[in-house]
N, C-alpha and C. Protein backbone atom coordinates (compact mmCIF):
# COMPACT_ATOMS: atom_id res chain seq x y z
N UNK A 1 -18.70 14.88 -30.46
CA UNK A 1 -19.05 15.00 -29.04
C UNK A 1 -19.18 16.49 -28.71
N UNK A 2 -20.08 17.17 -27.86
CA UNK A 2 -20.34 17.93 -27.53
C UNK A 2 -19.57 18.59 -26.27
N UNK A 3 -19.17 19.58 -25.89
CA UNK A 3 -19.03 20.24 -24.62
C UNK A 3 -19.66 19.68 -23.61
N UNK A 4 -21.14 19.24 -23.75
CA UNK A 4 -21.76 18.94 -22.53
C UNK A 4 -22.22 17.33 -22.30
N UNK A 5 -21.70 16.62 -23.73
CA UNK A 5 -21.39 15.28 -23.63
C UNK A 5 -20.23 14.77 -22.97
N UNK A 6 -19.27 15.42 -23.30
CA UNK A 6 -17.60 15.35 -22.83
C UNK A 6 -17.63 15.54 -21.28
N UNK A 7 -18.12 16.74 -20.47
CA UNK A 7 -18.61 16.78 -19.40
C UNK A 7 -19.40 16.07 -18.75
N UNK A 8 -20.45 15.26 -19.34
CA UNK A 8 -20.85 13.89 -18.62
C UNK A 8 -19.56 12.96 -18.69
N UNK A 9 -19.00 12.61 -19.41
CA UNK A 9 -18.70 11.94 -19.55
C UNK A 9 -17.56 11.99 -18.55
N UNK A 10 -16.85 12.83 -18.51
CA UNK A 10 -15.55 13.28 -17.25
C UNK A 10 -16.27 12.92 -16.22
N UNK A 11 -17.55 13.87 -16.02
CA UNK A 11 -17.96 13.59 -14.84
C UNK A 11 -18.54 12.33 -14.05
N UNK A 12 -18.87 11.23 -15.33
CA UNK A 12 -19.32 9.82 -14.65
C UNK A 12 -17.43 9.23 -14.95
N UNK A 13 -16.58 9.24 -15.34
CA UNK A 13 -15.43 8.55 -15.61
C UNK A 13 -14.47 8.97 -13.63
N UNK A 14 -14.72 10.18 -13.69
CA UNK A 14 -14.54 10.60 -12.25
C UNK A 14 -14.96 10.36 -10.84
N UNK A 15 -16.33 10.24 -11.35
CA UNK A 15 -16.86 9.73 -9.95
C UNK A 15 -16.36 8.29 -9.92
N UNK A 16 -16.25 7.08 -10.85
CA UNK A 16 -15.54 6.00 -10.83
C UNK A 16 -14.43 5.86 -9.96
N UNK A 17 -13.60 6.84 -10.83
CA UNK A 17 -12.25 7.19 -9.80
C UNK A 17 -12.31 7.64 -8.31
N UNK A 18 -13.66 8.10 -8.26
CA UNK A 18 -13.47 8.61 -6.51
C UNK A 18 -13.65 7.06 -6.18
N UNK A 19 -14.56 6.24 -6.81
CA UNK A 19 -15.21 4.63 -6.07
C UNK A 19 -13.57 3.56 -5.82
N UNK A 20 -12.95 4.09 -6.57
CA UNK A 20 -11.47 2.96 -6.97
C UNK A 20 -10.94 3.61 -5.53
N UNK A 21 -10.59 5.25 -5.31
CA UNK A 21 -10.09 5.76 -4.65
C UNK A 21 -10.57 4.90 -3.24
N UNK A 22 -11.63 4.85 -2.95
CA UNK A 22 -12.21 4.89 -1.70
C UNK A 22 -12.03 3.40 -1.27
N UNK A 23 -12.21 2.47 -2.40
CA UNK A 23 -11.77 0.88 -2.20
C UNK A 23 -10.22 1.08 -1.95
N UNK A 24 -9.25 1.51 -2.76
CA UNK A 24 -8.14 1.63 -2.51
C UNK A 24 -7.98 2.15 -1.02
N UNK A 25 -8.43 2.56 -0.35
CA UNK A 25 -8.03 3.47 1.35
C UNK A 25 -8.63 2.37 2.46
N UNK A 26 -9.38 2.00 1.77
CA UNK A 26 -9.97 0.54 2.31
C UNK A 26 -8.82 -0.80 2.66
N UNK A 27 -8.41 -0.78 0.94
CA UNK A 27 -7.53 -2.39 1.18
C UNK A 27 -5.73 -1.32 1.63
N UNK A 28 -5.96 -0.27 1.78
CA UNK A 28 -4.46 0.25 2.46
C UNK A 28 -4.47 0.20 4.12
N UNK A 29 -5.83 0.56 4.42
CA UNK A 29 -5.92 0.13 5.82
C UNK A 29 -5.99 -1.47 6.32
N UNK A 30 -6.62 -1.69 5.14
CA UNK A 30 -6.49 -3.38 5.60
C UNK A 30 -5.22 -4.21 5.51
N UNK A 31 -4.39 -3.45 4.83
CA UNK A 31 -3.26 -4.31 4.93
C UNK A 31 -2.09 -3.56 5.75
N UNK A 32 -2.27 -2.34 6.35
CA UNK A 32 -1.76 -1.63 7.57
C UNK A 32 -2.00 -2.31 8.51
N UNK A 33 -3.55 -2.72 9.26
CA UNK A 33 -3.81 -3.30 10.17
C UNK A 33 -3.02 -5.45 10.54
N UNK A 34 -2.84 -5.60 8.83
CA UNK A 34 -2.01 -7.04 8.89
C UNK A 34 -0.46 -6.74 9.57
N UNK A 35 -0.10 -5.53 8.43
CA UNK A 35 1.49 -5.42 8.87
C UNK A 35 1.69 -5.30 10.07
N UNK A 36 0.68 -4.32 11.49
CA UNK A 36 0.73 -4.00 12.36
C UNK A 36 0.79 -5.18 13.27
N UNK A 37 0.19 -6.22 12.78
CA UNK A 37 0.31 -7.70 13.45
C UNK A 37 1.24 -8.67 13.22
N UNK A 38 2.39 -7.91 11.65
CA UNK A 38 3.51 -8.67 11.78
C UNK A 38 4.49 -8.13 12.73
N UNK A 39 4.37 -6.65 12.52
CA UNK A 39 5.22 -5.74 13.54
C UNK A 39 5.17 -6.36 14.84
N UNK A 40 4.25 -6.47 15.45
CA UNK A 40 3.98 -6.93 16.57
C UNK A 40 5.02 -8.23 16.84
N UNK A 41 5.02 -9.39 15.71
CA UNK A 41 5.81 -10.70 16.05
C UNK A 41 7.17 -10.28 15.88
N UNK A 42 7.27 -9.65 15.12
CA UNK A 42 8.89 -8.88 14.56
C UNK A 42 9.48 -8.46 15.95
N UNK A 43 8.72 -7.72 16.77
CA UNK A 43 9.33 -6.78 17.85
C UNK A 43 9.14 -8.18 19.05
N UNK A 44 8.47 -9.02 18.73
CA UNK A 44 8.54 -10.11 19.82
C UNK A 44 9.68 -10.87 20.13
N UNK A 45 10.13 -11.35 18.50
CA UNK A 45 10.96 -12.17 18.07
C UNK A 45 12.37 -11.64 17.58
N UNK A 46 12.35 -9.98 17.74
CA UNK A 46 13.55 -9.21 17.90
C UNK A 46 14.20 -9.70 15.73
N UNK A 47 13.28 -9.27 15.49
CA UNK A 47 13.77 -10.05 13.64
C UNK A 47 13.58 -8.15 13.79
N UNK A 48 14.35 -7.64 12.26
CA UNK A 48 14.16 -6.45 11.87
C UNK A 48 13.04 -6.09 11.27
N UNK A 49 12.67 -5.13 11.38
CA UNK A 49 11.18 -4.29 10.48
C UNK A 49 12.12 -4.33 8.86
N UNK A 50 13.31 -4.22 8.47
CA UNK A 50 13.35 -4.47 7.07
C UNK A 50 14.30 -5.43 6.84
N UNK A 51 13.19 -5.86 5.84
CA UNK A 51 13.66 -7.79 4.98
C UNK A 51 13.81 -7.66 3.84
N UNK A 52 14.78 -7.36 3.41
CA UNK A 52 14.97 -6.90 1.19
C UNK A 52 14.73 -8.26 0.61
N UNK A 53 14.76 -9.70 1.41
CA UNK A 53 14.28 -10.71 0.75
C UNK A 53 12.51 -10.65 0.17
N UNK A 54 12.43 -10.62 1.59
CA UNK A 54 10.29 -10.37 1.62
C UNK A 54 10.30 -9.19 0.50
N UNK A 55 10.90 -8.35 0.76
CA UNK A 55 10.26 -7.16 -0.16
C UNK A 55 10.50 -7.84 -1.90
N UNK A 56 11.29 -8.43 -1.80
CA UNK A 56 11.31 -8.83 -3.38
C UNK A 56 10.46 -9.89 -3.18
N UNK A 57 10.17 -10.51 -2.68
CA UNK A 57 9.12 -11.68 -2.99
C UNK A 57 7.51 -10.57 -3.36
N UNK A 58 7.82 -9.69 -2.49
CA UNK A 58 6.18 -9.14 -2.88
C UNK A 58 6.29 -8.23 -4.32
N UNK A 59 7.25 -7.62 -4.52
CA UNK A 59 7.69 -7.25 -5.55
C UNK A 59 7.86 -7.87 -6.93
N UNK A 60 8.09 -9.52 -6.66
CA UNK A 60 7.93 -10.62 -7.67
C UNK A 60 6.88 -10.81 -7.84
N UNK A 61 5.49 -10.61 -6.69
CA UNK A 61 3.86 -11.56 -6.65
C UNK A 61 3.64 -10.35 -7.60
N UNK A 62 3.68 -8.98 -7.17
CA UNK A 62 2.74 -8.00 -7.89
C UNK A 62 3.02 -8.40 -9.54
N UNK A 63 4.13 -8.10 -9.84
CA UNK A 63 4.61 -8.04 -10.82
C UNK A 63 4.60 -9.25 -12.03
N UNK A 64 4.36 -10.26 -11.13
CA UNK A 64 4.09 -11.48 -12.38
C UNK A 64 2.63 -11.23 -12.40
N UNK A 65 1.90 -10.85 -11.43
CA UNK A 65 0.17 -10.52 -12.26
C UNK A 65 -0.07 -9.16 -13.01
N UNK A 66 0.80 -8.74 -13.23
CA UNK A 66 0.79 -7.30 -13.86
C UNK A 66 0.27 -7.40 -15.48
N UNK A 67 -0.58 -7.04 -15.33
CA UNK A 67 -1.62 -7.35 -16.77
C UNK A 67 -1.42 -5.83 -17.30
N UNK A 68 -1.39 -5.00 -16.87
CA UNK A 68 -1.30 -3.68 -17.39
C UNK A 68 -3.15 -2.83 -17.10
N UNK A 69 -2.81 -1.65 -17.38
CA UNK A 69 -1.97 -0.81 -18.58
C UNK A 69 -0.93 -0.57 -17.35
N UNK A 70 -0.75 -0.48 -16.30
CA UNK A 70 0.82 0.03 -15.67
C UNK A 70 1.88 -0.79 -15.93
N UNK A 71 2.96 0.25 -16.34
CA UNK A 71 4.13 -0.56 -16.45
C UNK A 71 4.66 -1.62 -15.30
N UNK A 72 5.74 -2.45 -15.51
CA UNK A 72 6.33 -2.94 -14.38
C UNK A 72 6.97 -1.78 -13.63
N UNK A 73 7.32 -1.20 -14.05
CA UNK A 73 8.45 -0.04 -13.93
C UNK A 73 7.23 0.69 -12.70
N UNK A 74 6.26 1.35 -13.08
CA UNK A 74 5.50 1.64 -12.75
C UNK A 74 5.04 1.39 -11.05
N UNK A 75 4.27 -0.02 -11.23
CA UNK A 75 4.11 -0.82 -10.76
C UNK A 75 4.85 -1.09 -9.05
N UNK A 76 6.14 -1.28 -9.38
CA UNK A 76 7.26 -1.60 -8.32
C UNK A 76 7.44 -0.37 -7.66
N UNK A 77 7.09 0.66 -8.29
CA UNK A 77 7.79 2.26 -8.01
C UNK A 77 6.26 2.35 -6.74
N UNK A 78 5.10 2.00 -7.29
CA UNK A 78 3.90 1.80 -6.35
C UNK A 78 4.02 1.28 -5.12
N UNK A 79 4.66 0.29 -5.52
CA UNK A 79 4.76 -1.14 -3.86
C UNK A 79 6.01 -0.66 -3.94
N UNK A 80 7.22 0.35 -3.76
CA UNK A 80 7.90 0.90 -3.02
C UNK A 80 7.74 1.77 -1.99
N UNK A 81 6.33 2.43 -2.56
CA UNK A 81 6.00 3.68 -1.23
C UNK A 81 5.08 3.27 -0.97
N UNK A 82 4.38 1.83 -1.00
CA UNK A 82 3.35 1.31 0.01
C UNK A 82 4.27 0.51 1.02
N UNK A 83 4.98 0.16 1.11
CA UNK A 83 6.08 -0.43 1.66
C UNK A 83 6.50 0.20 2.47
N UNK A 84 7.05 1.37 1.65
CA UNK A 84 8.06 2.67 2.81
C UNK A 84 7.28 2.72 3.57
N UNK A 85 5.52 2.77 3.27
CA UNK A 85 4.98 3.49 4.29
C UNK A 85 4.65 2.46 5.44
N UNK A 86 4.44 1.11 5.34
CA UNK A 86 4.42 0.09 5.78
C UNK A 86 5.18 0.03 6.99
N UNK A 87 6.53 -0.03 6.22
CA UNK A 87 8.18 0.35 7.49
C UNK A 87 7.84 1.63 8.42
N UNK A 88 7.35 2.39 8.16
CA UNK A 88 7.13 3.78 8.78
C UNK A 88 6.02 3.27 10.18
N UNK A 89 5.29 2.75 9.48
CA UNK A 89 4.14 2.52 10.72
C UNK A 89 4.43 1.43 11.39
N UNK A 90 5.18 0.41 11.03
CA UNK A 90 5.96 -0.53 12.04
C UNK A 90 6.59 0.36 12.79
N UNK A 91 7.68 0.77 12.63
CA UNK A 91 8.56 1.57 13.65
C UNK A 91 7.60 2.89 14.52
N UNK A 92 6.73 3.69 14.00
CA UNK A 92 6.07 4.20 14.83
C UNK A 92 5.23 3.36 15.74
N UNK A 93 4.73 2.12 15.15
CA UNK A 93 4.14 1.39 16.50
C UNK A 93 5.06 0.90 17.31
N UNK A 94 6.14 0.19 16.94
CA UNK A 94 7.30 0.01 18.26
C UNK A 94 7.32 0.86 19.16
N UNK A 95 7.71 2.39 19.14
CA UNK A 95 8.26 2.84 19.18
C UNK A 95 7.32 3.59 20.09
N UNK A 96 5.85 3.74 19.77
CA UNK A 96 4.75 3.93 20.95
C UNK A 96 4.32 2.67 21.68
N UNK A 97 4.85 1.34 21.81
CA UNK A 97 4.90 0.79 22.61
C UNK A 97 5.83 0.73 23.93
N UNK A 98 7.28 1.39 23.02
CA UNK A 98 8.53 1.22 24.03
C UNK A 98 7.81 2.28 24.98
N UNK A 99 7.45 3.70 24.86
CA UNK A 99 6.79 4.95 25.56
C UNK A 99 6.14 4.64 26.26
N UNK A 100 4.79 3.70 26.07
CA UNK A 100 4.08 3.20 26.94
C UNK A 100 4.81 2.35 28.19
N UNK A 101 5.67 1.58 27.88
CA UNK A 101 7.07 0.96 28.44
C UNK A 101 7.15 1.55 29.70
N UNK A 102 7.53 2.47 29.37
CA UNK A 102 8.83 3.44 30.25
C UNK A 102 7.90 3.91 31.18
């Protein structure tokens, strides 16, 4: 392989990665905009923004389809800080509702 084969080649393997990237920001908003509608029943129904049951159930779904190449290990460490961030934007939407409130 050449210098300037290798460089196509990064460079079409990359732009891929921007296409994954951009679907990925896609299904993160799309499933921000769901949580935001559980938040919503949560703060209706006075239940807490965190459920360590739910979180292992989603933690179980990912993980039994886990075909690889990411580890499980991996994997869980992923849907931990999609999660955190999940909890984060529940409580900031409460929390600009109570404001509006007052």
């Amino acid at each position: 392989m050449t210098p300037e084969e290798a460089q196509a080649g990064l460079d079409r393997l990359r732009a891929q990665v921007d296409e994954v990237d951009l679907r990925l920001l896609a299904l993160f908003n799309e499933r921000a905009r769901i949580v935001e509608g559980i938040g919503a029943i949560k703060k209706e129904m006075s239940i807490p923004i965190y459920e360590p049951k739910r979180e292992e159930m989603v933690f179980q779904n990912v993980l039994g389809h886990n075909g690889g190449p990411l580890s499980q290990g991996a994997i869980r460490r992923l849907f931990e800080r999609i999660i955190d961030e999940m909890r984060t934007l529940q409580r900031e939407r409460m929390a600009e509702k109570k404001e509006k409130q007052a």
